[in-house]
C-alpha atoms as a PDB file:
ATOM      1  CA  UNK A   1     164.363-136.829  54.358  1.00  0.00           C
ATOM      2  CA  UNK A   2     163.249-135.806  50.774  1.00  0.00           C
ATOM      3  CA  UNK A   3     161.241-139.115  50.321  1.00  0.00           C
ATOM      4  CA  UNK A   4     159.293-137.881  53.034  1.00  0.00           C
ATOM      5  CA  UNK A   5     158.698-134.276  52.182  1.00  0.00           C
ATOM      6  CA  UNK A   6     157.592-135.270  48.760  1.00  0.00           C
ATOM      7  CA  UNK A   7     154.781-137.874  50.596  1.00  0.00           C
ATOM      8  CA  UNK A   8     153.955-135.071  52.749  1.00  0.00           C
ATOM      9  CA  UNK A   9     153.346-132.474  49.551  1.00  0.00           C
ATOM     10  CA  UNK A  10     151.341-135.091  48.029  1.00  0.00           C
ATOM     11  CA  UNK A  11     149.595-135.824  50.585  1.00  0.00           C
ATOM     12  CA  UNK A  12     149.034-132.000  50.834  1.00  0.00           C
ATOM     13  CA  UNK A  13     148.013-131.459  47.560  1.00  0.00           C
ATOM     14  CA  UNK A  14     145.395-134.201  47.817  1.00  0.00           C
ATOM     15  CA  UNK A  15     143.788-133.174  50.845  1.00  0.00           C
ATOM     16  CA  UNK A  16     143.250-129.685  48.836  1.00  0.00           C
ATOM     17  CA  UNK A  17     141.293-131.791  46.166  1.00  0.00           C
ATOM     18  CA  UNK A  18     139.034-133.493  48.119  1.00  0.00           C
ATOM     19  CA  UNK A  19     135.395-131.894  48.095  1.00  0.00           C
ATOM     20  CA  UNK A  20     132.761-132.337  51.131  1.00  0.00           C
ATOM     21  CA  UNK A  21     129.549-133.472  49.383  1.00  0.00           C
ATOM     22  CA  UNK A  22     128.233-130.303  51.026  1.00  0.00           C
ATOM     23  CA  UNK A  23     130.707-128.095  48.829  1.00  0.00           C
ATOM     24  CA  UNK A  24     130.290-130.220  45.602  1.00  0.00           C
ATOM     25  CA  UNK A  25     126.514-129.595  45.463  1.00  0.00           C
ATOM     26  CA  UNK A  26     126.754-126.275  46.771  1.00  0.00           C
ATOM     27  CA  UNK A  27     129.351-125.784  43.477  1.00  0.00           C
ATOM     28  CA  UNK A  28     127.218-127.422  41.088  1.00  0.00           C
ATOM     29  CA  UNK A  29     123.915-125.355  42.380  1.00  0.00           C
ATOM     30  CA  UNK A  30     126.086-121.593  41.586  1.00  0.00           C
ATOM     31  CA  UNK A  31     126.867-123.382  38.267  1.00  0.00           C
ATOM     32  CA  UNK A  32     123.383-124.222  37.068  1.00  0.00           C
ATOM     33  CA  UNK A  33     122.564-120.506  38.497  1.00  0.00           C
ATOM     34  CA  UNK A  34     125.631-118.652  36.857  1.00  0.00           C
ATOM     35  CA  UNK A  35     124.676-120.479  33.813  1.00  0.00           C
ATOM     36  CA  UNK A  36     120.896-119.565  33.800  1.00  0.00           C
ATOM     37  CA  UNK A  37     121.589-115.732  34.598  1.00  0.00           C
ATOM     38  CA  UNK A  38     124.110-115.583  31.526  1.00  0.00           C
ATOM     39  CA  UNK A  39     120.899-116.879  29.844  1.00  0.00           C
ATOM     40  CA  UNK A  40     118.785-113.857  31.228  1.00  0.00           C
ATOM     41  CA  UNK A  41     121.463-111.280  30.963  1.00  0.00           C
ATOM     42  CA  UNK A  42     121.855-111.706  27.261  1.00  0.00           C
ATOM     43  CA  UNK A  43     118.456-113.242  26.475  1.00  0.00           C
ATOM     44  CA  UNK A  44     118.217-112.253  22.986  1.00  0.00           C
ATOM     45  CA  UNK A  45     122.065-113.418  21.783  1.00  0.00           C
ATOM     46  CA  UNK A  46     121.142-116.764  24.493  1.00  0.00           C
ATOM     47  CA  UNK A  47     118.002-118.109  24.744  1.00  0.00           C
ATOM     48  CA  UNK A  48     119.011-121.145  22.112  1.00  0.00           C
ATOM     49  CA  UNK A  49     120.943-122.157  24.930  1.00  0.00           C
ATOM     50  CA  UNK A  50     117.908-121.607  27.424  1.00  0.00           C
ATOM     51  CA  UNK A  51     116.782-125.988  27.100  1.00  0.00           C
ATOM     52  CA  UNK A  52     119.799-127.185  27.517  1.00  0.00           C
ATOM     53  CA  UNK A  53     120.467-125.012  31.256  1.00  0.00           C
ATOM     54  CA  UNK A  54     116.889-126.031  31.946  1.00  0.00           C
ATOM     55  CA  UNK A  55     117.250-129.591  31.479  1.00  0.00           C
ATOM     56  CA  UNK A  56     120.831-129.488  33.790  1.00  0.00           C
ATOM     57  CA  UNK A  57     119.373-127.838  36.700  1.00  0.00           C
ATOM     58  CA  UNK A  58     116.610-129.656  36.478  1.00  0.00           C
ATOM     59  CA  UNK A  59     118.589-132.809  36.261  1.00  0.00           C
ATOM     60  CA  UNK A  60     120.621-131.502  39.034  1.00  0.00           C
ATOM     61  CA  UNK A  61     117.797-131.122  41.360  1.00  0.00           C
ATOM     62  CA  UNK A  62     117.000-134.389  40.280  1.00  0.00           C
ATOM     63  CA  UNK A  63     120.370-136.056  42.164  1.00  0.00           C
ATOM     64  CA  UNK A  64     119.612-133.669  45.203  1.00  0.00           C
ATOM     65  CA  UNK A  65     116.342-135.235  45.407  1.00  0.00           C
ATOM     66  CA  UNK A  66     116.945-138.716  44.945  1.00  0.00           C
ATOM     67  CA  UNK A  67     120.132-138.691  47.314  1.00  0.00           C
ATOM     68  CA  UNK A  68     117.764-136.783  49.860  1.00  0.00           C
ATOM     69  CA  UNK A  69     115.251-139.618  49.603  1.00  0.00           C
ATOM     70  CA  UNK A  70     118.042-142.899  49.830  1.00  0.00           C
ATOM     71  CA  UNK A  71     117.142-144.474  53.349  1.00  0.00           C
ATOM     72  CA  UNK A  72     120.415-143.818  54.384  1.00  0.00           C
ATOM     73  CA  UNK A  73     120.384-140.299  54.220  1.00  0.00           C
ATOM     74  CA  UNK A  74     120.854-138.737  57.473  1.00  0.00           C
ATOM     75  CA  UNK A  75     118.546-135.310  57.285  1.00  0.00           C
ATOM     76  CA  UNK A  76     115.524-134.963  59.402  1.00  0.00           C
ATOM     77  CA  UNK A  77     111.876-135.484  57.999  1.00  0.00           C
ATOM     78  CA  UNK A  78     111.297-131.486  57.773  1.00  0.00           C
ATOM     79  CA  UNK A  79     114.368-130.944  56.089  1.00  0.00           C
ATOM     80  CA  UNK A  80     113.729-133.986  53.501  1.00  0.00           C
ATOM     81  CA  UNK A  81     110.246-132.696  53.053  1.00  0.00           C
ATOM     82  CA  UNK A  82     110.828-128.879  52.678  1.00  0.00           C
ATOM     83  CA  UNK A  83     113.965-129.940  50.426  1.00  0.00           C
ATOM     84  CA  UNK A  84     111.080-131.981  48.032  1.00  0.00           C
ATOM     85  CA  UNK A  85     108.702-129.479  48.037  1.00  0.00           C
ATOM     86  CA  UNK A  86     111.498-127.388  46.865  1.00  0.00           C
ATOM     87  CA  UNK A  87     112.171-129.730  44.131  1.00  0.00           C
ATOM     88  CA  UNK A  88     108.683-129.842  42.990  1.00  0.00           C
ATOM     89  CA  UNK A  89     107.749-126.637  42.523  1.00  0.00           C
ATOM     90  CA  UNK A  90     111.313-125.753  40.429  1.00  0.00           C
ATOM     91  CA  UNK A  91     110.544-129.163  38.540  1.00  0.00           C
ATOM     92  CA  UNK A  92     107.019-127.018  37.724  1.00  0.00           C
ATOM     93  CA  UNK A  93     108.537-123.765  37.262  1.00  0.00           C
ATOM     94  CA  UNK A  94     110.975-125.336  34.911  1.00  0.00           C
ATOM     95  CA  UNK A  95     108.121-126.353  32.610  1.00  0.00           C
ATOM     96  CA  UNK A  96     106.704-122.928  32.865  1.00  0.00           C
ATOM     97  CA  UNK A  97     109.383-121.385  31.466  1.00  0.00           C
ATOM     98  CA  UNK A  98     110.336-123.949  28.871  1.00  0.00           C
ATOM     99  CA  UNK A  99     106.678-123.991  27.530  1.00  0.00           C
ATOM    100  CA  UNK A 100     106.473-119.770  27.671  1.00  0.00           C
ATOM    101  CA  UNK A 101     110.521-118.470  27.743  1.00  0.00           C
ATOM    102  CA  UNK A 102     110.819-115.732  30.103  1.00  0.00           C
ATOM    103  CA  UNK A 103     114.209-113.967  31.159  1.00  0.00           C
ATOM    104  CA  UNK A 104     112.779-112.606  34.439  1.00  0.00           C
ATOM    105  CA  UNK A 105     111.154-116.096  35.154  1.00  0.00           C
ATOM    106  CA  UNK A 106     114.628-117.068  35.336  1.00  0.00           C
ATOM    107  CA  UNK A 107     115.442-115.357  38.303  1.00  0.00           C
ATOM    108  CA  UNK A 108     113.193-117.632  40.530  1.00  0.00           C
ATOM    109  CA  UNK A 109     115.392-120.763  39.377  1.00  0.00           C
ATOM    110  CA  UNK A 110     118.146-118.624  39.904  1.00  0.00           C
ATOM    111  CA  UNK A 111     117.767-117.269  43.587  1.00  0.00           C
ATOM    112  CA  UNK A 112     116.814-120.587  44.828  1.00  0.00           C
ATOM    113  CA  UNK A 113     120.079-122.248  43.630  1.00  0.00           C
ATOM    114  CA  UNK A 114     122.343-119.673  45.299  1.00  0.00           C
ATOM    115  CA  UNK A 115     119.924-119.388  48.658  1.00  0.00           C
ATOM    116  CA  UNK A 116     119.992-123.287  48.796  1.00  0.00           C
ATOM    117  CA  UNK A 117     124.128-123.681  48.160  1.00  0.00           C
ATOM    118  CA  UNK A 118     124.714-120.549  50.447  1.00  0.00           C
ATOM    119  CA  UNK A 119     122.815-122.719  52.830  1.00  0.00           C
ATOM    120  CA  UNK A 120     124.992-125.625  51.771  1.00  0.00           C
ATOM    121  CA  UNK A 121     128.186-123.338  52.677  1.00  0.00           C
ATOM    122  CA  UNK A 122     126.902-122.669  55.763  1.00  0.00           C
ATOM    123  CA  UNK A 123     126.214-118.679  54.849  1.00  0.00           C
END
């Protein structure tokens, strides 16, 4: 009886692990955005830190688009298209701000990653 409450615990505690894609991108999207508004909070003690948070939401918005764009991806045309045009214009704004740091430019980059993994989350 105990070998198979201990299987059923584990089995529990694994099911608790496992991430939808959904959630894990959602996740990843708050991080890049929790880590770019410590940036602007404290821009003056931060902004050293300000190219490397660029270059990992930018290199997360990188994976979104490329899994958005595999053939096998399941999202309608609009969706893929609004979700590159997205992409494109924070790839731009990205290069804004690296090339002329701003704190408040930051809150563009910002906003979108907590709209898009709200959306993500089904909010």
């Amino acid at each position: 009886m105990q070998h198979g409450f201990n299987a059923y615990a584990s089995a529990a505690r694994t099911n608790q692990s496992v991430v939808s894609p959904r959630e894990l991108e959602a996740s990843l999207l708050i991080k890049a955005a929790v880590r770019l508004q410590s940036i602007a909070d404290d821009f003056d003690a931060r902004a050293r830190e300000l190219d490397d948070a660029l270059g990992y939401n930018r290199k997360l918005w990188t994976l979104l688009v490329t899994a958005v764009t595999r053939e096998d991806n399941p999202l309608p045309v609009d969706i893929k298209r609004s979700i590159l045009g997205l992409a494109n214009f924070i790839f731009n704004h990205t290069f804004r701000i690296a090339a002329a740091p701003n704190p408040k430019a930051l809150g563009t980059l910002i906003a979108i990653n907590r709209d898009v993994a709200s959306g993500l989350r089904g909010r």
